[in-house]
C-alpha atoms as a PDB file:
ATOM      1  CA  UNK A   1      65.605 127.071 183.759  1.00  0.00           C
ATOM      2  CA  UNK A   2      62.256 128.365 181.930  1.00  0.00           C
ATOM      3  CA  UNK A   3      61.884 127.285 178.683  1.00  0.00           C
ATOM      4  CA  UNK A   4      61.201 130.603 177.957  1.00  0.00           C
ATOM      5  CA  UNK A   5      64.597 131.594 179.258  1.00  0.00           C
ATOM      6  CA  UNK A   6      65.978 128.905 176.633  1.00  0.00           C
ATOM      7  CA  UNK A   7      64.463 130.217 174.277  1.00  0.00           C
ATOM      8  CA  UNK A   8      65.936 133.606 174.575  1.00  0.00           C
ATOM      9  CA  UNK A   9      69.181 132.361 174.463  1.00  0.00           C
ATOM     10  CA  UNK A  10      68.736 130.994 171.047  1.00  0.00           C
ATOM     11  CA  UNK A  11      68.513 134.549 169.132  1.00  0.00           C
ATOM     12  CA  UNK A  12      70.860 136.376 171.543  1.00  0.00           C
ATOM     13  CA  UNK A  13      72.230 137.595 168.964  1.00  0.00           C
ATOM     14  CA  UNK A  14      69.056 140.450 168.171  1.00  0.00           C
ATOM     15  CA  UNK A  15      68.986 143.509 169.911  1.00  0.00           C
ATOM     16  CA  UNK A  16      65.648 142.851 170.942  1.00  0.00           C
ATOM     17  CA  UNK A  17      64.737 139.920 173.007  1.00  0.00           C
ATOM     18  CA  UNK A  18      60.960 139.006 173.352  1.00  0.00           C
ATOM     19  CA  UNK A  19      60.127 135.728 175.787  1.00  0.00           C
ATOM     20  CA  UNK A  20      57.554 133.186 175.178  1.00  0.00           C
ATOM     21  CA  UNK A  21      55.112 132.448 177.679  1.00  0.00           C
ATOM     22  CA  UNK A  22      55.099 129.108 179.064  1.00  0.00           C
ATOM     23  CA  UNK A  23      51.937 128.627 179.344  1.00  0.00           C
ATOM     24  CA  UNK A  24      51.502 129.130 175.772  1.00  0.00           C
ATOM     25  CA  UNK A  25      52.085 125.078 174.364  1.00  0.00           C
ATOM     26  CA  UNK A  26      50.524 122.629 172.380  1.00  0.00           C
ATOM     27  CA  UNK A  27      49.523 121.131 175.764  1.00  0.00           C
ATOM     28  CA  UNK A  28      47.452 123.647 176.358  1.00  0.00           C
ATOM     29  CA  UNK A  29      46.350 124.787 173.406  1.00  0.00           C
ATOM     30  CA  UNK A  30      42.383 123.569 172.089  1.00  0.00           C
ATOM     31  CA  UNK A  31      42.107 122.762 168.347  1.00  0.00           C
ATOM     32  CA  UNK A  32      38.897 122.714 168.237  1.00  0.00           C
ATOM     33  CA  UNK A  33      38.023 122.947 164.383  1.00  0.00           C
ATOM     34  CA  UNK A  34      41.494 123.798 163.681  1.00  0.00           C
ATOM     35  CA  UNK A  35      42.921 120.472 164.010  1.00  0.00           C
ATOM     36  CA  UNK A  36      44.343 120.349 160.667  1.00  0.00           C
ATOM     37  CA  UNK A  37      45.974 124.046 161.058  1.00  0.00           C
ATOM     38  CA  UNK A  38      47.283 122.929 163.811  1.00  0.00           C
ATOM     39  CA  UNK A  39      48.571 119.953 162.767  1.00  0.00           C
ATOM     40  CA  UNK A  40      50.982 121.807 159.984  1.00  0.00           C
ATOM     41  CA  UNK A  41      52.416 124.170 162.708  1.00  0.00           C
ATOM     42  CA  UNK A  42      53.333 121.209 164.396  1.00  0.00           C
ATOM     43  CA  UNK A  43      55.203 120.199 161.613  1.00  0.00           C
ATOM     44  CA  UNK A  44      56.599 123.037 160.456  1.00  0.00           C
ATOM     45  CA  UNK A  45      57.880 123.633 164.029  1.00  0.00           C
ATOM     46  CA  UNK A  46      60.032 120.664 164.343  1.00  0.00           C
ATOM     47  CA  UNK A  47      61.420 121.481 160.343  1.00  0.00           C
ATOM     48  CA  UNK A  48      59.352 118.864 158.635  1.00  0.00           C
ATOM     49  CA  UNK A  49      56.436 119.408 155.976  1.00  0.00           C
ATOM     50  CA  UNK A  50      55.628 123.021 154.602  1.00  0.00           C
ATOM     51  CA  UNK A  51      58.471 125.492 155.189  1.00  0.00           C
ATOM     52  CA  UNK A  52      56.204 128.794 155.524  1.00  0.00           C
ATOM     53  CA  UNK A  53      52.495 128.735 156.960  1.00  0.00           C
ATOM     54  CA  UNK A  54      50.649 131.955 157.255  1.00  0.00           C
ATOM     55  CA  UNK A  55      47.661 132.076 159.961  1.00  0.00           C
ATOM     56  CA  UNK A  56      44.358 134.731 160.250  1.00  0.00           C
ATOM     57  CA  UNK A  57      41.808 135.492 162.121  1.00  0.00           C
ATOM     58  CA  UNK A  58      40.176 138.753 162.580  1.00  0.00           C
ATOM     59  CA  UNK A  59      39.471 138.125 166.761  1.00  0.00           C
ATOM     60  CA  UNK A  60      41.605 136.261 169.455  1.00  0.00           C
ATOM     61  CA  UNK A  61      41.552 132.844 168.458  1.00  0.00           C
ATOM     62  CA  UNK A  62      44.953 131.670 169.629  1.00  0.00           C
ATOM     63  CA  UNK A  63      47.100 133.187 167.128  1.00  0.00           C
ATOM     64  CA  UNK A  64      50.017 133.898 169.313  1.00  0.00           C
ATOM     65  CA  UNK A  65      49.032 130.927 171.731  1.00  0.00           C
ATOM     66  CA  UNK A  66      49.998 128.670 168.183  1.00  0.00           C
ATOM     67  CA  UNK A  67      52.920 130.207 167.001  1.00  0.00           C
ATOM     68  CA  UNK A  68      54.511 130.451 170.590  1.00  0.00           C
ATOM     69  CA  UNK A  69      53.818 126.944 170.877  1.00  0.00           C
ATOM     70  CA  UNK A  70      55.432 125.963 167.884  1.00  0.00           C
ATOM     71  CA  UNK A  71      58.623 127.837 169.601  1.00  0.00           C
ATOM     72  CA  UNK A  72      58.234 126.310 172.511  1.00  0.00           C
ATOM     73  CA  UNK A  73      58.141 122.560 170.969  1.00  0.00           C
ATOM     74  CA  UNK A  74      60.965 123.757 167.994  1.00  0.00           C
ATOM     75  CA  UNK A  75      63.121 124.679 171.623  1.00  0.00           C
ATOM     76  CA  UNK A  76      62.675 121.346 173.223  1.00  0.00           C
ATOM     77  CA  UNK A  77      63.591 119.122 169.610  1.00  0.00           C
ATOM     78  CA  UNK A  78      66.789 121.555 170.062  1.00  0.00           C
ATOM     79  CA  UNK A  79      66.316 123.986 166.799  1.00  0.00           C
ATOM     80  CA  UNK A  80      67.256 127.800 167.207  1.00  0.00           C
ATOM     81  CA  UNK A  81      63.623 129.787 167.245  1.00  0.00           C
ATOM     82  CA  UNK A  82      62.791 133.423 167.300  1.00  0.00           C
ATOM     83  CA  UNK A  83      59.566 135.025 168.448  1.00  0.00           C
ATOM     84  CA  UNK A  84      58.907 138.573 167.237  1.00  0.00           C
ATOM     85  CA  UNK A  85      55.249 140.543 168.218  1.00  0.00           C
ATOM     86  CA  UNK A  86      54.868 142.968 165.277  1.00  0.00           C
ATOM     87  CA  UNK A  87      52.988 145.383 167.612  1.00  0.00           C
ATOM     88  CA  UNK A  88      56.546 145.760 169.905  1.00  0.00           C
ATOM     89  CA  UNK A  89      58.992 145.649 166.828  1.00  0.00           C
ATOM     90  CA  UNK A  90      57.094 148.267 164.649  1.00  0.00           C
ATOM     91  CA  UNK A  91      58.460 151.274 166.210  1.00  0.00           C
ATOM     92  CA  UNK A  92      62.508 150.058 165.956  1.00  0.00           C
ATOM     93  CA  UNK A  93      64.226 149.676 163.211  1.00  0.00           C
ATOM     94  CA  UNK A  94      63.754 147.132 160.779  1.00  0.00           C
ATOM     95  CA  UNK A  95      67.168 146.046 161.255  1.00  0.00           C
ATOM     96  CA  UNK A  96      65.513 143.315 163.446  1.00  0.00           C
ATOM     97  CA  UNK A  97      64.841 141.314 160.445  1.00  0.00           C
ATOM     98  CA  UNK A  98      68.466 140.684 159.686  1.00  0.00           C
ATOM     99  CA  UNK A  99      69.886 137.920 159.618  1.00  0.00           C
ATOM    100  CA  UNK A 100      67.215 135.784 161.239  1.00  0.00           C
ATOM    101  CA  UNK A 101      67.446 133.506 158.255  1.00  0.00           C
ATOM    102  CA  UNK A 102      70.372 131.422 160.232  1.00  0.00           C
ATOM    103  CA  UNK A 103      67.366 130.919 162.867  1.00  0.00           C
ATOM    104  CA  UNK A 104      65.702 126.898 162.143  1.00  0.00           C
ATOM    105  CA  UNK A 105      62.244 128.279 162.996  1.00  0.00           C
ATOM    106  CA  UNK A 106      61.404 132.212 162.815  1.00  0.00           C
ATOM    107  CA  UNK A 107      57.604 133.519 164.262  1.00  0.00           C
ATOM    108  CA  UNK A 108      56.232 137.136 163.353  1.00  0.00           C
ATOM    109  CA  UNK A 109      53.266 137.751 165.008  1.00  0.00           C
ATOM    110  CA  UNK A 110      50.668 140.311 163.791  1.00  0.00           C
ATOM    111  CA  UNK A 111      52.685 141.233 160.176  1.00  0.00           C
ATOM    112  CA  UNK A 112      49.604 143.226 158.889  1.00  0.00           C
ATOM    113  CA  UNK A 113      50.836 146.175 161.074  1.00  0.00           C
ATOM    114  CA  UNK A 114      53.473 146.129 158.505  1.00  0.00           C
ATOM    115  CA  UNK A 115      50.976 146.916 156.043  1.00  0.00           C
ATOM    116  CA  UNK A 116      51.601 150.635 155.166  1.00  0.00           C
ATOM    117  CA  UNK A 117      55.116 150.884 155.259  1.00  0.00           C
ATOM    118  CA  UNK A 118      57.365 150.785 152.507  1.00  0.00           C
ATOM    119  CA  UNK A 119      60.087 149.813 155.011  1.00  0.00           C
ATOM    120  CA  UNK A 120      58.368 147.387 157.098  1.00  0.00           C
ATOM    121  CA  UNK A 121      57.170 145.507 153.300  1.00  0.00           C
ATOM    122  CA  UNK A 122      60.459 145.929 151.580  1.00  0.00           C
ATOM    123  CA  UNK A 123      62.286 144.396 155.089  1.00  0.00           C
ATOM    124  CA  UNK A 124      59.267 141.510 155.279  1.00  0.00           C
ATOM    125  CA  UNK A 125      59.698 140.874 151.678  1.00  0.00           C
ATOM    126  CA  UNK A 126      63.799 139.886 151.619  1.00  0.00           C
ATOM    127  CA  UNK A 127      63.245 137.805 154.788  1.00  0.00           C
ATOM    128  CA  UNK A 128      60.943 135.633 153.362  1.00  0.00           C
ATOM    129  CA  UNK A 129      62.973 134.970 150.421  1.00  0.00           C
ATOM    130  CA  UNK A 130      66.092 134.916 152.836  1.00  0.00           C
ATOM    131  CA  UNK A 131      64.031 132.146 154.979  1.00  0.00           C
ATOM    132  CA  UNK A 132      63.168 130.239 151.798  1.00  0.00           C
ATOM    133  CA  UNK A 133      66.780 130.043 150.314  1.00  0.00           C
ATOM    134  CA  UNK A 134      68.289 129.046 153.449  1.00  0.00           C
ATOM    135  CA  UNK A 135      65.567 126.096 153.462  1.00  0.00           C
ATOM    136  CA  UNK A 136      64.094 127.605 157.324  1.00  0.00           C
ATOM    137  CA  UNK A 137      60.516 127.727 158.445  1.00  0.00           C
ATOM    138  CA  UNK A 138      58.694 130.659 158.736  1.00  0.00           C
ATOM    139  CA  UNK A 139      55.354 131.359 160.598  1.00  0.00           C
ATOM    140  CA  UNK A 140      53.586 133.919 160.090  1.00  0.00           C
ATOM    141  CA  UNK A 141      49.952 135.474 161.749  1.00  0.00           C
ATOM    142  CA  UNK A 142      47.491 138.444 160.707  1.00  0.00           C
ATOM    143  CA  UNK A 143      44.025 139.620 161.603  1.00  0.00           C
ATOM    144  CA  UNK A 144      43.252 139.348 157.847  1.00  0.00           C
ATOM    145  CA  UNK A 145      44.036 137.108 155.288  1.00  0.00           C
ATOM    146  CA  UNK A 146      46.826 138.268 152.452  1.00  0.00           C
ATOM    147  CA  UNK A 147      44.175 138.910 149.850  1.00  0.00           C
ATOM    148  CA  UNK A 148      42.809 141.356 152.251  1.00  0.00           C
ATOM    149  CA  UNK A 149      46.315 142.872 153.083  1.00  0.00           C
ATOM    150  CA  UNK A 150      45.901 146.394 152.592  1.00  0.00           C
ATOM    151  CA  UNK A 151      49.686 146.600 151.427  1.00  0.00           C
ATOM    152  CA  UNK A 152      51.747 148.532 148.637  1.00  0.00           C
ATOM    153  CA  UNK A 153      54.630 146.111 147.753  1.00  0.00           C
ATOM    154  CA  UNK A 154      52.875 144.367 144.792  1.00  0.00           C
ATOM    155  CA  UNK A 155      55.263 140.808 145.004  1.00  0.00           C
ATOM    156  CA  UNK A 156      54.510 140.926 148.799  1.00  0.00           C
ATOM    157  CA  UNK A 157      51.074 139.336 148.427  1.00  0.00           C
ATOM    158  CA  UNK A 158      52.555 136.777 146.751  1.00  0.00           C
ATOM    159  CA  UNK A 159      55.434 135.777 148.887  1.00  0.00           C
ATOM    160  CA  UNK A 160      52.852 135.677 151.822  1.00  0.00           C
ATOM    161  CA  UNK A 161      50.775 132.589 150.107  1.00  0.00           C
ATOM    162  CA  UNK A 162      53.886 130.228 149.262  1.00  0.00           C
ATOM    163  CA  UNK A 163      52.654 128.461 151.806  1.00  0.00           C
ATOM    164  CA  UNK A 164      49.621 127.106 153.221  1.00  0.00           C
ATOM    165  CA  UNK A 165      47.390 129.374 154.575  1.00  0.00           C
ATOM    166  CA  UNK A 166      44.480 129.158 157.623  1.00  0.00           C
ATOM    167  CA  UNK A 167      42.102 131.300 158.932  1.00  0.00           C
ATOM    168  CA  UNK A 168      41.111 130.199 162.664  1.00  0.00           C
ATOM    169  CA  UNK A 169      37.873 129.281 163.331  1.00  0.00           C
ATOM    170  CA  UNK A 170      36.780 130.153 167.180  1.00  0.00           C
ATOM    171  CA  UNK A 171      36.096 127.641 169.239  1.00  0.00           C
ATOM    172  CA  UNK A 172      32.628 126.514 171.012  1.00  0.00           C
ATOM    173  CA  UNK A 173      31.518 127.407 174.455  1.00  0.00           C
ATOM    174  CA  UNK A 174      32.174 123.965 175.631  1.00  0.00           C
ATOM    175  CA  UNK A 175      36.067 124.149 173.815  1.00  0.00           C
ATOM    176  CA  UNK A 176      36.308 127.571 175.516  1.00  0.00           C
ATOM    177  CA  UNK A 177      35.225 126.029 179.014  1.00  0.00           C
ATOM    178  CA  UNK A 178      37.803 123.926 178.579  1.00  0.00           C
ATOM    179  CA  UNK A 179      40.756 126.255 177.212  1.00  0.00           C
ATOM    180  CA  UNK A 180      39.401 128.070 180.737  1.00  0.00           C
ATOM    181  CA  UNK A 181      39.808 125.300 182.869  1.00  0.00           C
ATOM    182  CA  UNK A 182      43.155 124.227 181.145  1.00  0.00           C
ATOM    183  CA  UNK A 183      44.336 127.907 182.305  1.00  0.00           C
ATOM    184  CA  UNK A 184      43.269 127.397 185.620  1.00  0.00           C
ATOM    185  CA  UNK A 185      44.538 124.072 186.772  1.00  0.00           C
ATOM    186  CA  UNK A 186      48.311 125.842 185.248  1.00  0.00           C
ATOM    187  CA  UNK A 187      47.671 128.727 187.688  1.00  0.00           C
ATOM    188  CA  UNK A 188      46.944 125.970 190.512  1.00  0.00           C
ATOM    189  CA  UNK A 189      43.109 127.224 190.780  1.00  0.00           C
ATOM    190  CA  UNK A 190      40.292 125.119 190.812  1.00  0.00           C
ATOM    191  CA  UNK A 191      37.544 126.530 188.577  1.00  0.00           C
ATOM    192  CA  UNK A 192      34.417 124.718 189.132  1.00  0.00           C
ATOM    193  CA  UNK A 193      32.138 124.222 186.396  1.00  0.00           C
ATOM    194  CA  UNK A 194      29.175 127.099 187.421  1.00  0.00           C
ATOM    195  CA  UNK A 195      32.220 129.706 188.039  1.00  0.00           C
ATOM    196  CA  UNK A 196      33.464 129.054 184.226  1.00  0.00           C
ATOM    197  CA  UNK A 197      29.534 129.018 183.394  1.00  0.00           C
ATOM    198  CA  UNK A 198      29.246 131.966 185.191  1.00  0.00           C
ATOM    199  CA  UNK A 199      32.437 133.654 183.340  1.00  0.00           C
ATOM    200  CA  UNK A 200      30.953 132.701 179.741  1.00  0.00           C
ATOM    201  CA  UNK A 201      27.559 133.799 180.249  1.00  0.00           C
ATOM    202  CA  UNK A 202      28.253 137.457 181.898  1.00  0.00           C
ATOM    203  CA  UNK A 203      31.236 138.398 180.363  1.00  0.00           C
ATOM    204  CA  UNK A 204      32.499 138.556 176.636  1.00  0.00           C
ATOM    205  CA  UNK A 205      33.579 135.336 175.491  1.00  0.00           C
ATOM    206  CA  UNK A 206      36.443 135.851 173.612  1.00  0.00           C
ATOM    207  CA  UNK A 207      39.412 133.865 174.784  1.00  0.00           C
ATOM    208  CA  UNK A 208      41.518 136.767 175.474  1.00  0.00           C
ATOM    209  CA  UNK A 209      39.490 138.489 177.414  1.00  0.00           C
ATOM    210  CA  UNK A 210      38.178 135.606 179.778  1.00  0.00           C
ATOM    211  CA  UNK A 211      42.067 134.758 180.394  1.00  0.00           C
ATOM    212  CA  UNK A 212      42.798 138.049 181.292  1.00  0.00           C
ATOM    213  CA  UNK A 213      39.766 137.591 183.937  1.00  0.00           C
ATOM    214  CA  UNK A 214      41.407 134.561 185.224  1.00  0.00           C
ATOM    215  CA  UNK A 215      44.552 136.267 185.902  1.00  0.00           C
ATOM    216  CA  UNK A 216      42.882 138.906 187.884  1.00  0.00           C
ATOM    217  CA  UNK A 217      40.622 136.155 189.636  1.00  0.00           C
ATOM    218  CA  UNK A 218      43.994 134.335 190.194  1.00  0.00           C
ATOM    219  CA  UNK A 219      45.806 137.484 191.966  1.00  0.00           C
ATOM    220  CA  UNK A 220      42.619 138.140 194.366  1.00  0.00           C
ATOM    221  CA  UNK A 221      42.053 134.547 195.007  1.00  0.00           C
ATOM    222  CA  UNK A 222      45.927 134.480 196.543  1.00  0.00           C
ATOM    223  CA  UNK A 223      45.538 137.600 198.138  1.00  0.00           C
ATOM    224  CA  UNK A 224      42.529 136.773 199.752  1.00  0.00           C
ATOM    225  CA  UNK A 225      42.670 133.281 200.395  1.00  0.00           C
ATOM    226  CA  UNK A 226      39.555 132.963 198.827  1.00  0.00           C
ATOM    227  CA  UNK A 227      38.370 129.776 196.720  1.00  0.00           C
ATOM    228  CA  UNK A 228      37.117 131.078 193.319  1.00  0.00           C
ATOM    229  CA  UNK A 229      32.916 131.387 194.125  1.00  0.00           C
ATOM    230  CA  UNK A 230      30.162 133.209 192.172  1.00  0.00           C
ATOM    231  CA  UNK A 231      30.128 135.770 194.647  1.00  0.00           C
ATOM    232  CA  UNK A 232      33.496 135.881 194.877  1.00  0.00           C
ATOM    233  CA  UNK A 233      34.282 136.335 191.435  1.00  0.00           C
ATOM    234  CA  UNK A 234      31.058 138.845 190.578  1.00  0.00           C
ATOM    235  CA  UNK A 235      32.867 141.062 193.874  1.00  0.00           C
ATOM    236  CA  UNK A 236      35.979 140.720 192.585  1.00  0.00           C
ATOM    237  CA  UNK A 237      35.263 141.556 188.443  1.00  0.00           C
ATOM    238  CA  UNK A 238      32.873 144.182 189.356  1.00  0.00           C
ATOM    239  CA  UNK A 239      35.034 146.151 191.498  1.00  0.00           C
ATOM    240  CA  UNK A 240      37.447 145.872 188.272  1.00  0.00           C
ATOM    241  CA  UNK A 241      36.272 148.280 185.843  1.00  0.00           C
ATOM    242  CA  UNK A 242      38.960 147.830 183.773  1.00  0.00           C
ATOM    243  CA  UNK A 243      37.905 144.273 183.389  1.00  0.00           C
END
């Protein structure tokens, strides 16, 4: 069975289930300067060192890669986990908070789109000190940092920094090649070094953006039964305009 499938089963209780990607572990995942953010996720995943950690970064680099990680490795040391994307919860009912307390290990992804709503901050607000009474860990990720949090609920701010917080630094071209070639050898391609050269150089470099590439290259590669080339991937990308 899929991890993420396990995972699922561990909050079947919500009326909204959300699956982790497998692909998304501390395997895979390349620290880069953020060794010692890292690290604490780790930690916090498997119930051990700081209870709450809140991550930021204003682009894509790896925010939901670490916290569905620390899901992934919190599911394998047997601990109930939860994985909720802000951006896919905001337009329900904040009912989906309830009771998630009783969860060991509880991820919201993106909470500044809560920002804004008295609702969304009262309902972020109780769970955090429902997580902290029942002794649970809590991880948390925004595009901004909680200073910056252009919220209303004065004691909000202050709940959001009871633990340790990180803003992710992004990673080098050479850390990138790699989180690229990490990708690859998962999706059973082999991405020779001028291809991922290639990829960085003509294309934004965001981390995102270039694995999004790779799943299209991926798709036309099996198609086609093509190895991944220069020429095959410049034919391929730039009959993509959506790419």
């Amino acid at each position: 069975m899929p991890l993420s499938s396990k995972i699922n089963k561990s909050f079947r209780q919500l009326p909204l289930h959300f699956g982790v990607r497998d692909a998304f572990s501390f395997d895979t995942l390349i620290a880069g300067s953020n060794g010692v953010a890292v690290g604490i996720v780790q930690q916090c995943a498997l119930g051990e060192g700081e209870k709450q950690v809140y991550i930021w970064s204003s682009g894509s680099e790896g925010k939901s890669h670490l916290l569905q990680a620390a899901c992934h490795q919190a599911a394998k040391n047997h601990r109930t986990v939860c994985y909720l994307p802000v951006a896919e919860i905001i337009e329900q009912s904040v009912q989906v908070l309830d009771e998630l307390e009783q969860l060991d290990l509880v991820c919201l992804d993106d909470v500044d789109l809560m920002a804004q709503s008295p609702d969304w901050e009262e309902a972020l607000f109780d769970l955090i000190n429902r997580m902290r009474e029942s002794g649970h860990s809590l991880l948390l990720s925004a595009s901004s940092s909680p200073e910056a949090l252009n919220i209303k609920l004065p004691d909000l701010r202050s709940r959001l920094v009871w633990g340790p917080v990180f803003q992710l630094q992004t990673l080098g071209d050479a850390e990138k090649r790699e989180a690229l070639r990490i990708r690859a050898e998962q999706r059973g391609l082999e991405l020779p070094d001028n291809v991922a050269e290639y990829l960085m150089r003509h294309y934004p470099r965001d981390l995102f953006g270039l694995f999004e590439r790779l799943e299209v290259l991926d798709t036309a590669a099996m198609a086609m039964q093509r190895r991944l080339t220069v020429p095959f991937v410049k034919s391929v990308l730039e009959s993509d305009s959506d790419i």
